[in-house]
Protein backbone atom coordinates (compact mmCIF):
# COMPACT_ATOMS: atom_id res chain seq x y z
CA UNK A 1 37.76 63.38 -78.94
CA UNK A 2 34.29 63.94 -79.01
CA UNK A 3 31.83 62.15 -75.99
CA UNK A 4 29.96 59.41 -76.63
CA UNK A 5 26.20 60.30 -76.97
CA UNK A 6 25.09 57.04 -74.92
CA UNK A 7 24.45 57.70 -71.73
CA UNK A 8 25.83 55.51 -68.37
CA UNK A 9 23.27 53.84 -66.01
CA UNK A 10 22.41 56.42 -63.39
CA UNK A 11 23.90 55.64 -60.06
CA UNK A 12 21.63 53.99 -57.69
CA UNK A 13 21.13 55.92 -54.47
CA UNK A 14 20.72 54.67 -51.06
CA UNK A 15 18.03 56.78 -49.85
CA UNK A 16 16.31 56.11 -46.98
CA UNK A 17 12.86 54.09 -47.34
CA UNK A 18 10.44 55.80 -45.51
CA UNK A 19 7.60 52.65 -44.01
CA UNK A 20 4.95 53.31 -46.85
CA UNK A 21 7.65 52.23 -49.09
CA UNK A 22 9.07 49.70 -47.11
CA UNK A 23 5.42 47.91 -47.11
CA UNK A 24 5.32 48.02 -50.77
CA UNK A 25 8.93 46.55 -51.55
CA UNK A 26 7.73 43.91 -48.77
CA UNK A 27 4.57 43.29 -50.74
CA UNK A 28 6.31 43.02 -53.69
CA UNK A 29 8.67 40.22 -52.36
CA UNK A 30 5.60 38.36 -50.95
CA UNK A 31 4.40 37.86 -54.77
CA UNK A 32 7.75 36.82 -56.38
CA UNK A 33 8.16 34.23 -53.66
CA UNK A 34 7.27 30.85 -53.83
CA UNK A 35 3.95 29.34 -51.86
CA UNK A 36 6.02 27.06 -48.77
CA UNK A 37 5.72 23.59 -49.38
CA UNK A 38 2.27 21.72 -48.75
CA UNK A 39 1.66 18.02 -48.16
CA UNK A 40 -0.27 16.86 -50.83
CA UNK A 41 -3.91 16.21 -50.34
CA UNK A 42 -4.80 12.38 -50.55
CA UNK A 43 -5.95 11.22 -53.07
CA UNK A 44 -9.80 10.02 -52.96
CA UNK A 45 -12.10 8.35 -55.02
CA UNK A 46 -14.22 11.50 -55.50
CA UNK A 47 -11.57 13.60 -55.88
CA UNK A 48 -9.81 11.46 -59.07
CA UNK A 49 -13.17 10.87 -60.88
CA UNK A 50 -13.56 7.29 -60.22
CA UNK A 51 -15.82 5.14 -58.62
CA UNK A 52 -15.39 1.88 -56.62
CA UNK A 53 -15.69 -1.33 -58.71
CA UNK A 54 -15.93 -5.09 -58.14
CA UNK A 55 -13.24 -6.51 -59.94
CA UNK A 56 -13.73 -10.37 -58.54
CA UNK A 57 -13.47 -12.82 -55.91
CA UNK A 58 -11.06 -15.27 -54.62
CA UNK A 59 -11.83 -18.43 -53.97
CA UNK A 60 -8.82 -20.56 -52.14
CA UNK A 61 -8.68 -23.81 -53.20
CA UNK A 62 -7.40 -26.97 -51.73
CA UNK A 63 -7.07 -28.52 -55.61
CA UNK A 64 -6.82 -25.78 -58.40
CA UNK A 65 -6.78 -28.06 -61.29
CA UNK A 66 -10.27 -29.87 -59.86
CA UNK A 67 -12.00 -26.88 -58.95
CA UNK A 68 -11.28 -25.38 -62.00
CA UNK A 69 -12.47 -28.24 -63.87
CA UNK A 70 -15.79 -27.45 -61.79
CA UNK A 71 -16.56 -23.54 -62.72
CA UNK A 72 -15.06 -24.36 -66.91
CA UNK A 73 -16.15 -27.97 -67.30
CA UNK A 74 -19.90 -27.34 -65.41
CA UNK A 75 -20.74 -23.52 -64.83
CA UNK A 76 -18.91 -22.53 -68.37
CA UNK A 77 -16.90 -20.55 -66.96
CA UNK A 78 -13.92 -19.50 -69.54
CA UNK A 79 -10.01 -19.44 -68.47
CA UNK A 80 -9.09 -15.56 -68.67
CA UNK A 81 -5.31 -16.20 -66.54
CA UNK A 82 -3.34 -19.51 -64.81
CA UNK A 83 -0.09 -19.33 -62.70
CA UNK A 84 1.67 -22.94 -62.71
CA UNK A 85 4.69 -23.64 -60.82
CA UNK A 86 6.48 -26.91 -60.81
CA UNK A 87 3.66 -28.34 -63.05
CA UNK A 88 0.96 -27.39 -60.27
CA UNK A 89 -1.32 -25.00 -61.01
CA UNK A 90 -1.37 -22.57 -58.06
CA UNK A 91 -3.89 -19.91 -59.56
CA UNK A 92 -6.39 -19.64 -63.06
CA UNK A 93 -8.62 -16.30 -63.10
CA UNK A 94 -12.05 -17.37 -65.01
CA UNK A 95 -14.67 -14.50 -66.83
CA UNK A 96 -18.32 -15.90 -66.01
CA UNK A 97 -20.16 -16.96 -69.39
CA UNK A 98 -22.76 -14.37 -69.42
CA UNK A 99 -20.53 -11.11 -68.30
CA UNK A 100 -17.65 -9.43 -67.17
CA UNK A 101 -17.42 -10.83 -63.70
CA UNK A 102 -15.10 -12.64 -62.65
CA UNK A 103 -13.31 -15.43 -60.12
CA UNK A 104 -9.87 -15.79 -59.04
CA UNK A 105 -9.28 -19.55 -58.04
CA UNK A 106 -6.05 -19.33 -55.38
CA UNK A 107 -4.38 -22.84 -54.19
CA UNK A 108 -4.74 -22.66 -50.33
CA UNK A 109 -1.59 -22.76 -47.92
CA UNK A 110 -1.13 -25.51 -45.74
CA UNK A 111 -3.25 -25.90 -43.11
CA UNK A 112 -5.64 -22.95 -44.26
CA UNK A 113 -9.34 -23.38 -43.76
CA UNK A 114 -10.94 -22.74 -46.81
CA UNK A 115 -14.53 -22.68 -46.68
CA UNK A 116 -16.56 -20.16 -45.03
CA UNK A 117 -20.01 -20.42 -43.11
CA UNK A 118 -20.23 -16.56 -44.03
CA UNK A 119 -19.63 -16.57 -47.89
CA UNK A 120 -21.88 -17.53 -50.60
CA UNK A 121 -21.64 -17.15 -54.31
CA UNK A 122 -24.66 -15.82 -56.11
CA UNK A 123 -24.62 -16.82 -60.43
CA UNK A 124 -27.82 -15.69 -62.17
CA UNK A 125 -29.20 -17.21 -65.02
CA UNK A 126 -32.36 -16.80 -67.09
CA UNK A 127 -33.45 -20.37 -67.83
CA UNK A 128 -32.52 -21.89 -64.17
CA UNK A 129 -34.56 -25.14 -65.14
CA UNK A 130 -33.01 -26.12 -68.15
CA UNK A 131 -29.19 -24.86 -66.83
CA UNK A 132 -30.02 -27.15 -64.22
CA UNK A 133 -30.96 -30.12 -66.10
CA UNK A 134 -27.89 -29.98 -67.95
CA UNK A 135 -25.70 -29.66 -65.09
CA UNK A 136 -27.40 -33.16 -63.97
CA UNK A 137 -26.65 -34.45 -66.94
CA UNK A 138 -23.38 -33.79 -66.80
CA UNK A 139 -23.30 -35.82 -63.50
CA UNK A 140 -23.46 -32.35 -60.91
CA UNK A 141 -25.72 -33.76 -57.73
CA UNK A 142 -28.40 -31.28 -56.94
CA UNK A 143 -29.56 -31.38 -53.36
CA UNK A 144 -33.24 -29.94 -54.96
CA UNK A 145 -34.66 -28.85 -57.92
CA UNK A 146 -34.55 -24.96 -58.15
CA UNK A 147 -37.60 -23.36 -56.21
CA UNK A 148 -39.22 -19.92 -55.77
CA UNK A 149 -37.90 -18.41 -52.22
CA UNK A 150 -39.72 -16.69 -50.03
CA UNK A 151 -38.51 -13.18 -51.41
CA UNK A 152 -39.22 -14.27 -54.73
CA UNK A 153 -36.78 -15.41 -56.53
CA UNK A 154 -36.61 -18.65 -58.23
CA UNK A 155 -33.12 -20.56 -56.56
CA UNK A 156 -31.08 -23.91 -56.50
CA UNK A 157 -27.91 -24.30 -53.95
CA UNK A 158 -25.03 -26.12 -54.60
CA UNK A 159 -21.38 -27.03 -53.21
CA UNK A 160 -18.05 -26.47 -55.45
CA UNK A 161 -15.67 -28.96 -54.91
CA UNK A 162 -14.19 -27.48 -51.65
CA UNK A 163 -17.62 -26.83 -50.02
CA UNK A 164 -18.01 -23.15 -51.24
CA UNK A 165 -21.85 -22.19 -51.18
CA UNK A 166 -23.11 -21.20 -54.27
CA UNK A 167 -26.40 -20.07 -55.39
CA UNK A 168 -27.94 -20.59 -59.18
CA UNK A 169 -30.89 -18.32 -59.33
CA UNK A 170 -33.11 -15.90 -61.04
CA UNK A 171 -34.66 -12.81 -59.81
CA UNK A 172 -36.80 -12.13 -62.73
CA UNK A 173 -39.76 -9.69 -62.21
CA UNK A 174 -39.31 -9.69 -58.59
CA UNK A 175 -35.59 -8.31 -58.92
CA UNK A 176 -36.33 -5.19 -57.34
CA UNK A 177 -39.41 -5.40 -55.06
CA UNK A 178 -38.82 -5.51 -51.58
CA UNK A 179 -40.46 -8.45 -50.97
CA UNK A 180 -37.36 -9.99 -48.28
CA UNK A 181 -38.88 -7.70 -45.61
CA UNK A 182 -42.75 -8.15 -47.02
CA UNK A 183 -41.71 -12.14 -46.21
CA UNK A 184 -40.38 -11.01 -42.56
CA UNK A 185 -43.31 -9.70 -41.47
CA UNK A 186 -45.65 -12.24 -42.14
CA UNK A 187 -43.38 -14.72 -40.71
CA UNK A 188 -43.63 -12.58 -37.22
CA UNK A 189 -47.12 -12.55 -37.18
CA UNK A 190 -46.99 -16.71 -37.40
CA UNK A 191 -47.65 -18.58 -33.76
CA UNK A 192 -44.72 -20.34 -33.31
CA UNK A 193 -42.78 -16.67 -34.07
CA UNK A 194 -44.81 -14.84 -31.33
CA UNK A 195 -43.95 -18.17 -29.19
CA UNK A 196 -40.34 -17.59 -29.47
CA UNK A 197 -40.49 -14.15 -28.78
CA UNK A 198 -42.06 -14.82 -25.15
């Protein structure tokens, strides 16, 4: 019968490693095995690409339905969302007339103070006058007519129904100066200033 010309697998033999080899077999398991396990790093802003935005305020409530009727019926404000339950409207989300912004109105719990000494909204508007007049017309009391501030912007403050401060203004030209701290300084160098200082 004649031999078959393939030929077996050599036998492996168990010859000693000397410690050159040893470090390269070691080495060679080092690459084939997997990195240990890492916590994660956390996630920043930076580090996804994105960049902190406003998305809106929220402004509790102790009537939805009437302050609503406030920022749509006399600011112009335009319904974007509204959460009603058992016929009470607990929440409406409004986009501002002239933008993206926008305000979250949230019924207030029980109990819950709602306005806040510290908090004031700011809504700009080109023509402050004539916004204004029609807001009066509309029978919206305003405390005074819209004046130039110290800082230089042209302003009118009024109340939502719940008390919220809100400013109407326009910055105009003077948007950017720094004329706040200009204003400061004269008002330091007045008498009754130095007076209180003493």
């Amino acid at each position: 019968m004649p031999k078959s010309s393939a030929r077996k697998p050599a036998k492996k033999t168990s010859a000693k490693k000397t410690p050159a080899k040893k470090a390269v077999a070691k080495a060679k398991l080092v690459k084939k095995a997997k990195p240990a396990a890492k916590l994660a790093p956390v996630a920043t802003v930076e580090s996804i690409g994105e960049k902190l935005t406003f998305n809106h305020a929220m402004i509790y409530s102790s009537d939805v339905a009437k302050s609503l009727e406030f920022y749509r019926g006399m600011l112009g404000f335009k319904v974007v969302d509204e959460f009603l339950h058992d016929g009470i409207l607990l929440y409406a989300r409004l986009r501002a007339p002239g933008g993206d912004g926008t305000i979250a109105l949230h019924l207030a719990g029980p109990g819950i103070a709602i306005t806040s000494d510290g908090v004031r909204l700011y809504f700009e508007i080109r023509n402050l006058d004539d916004f204004c007049r029609k807001l009066q017309a509309k029978g919206l009391y305003l405390p005074t007519a819209p004046k130039v501030m110290p800082w230089g912007w042209r302003h009118v403050y009024i109340n939502d129904p719940d008390g919220h401060e809100i400013s109407l203004y326009w910055a105009g030209e003077m948007r950017m100066q720094k004329t706040v701290m200009a204003a400061a300084r004269r008002i330091e160098k007045t008498p009754l200033a130095k007076s209180a200082v003493r």
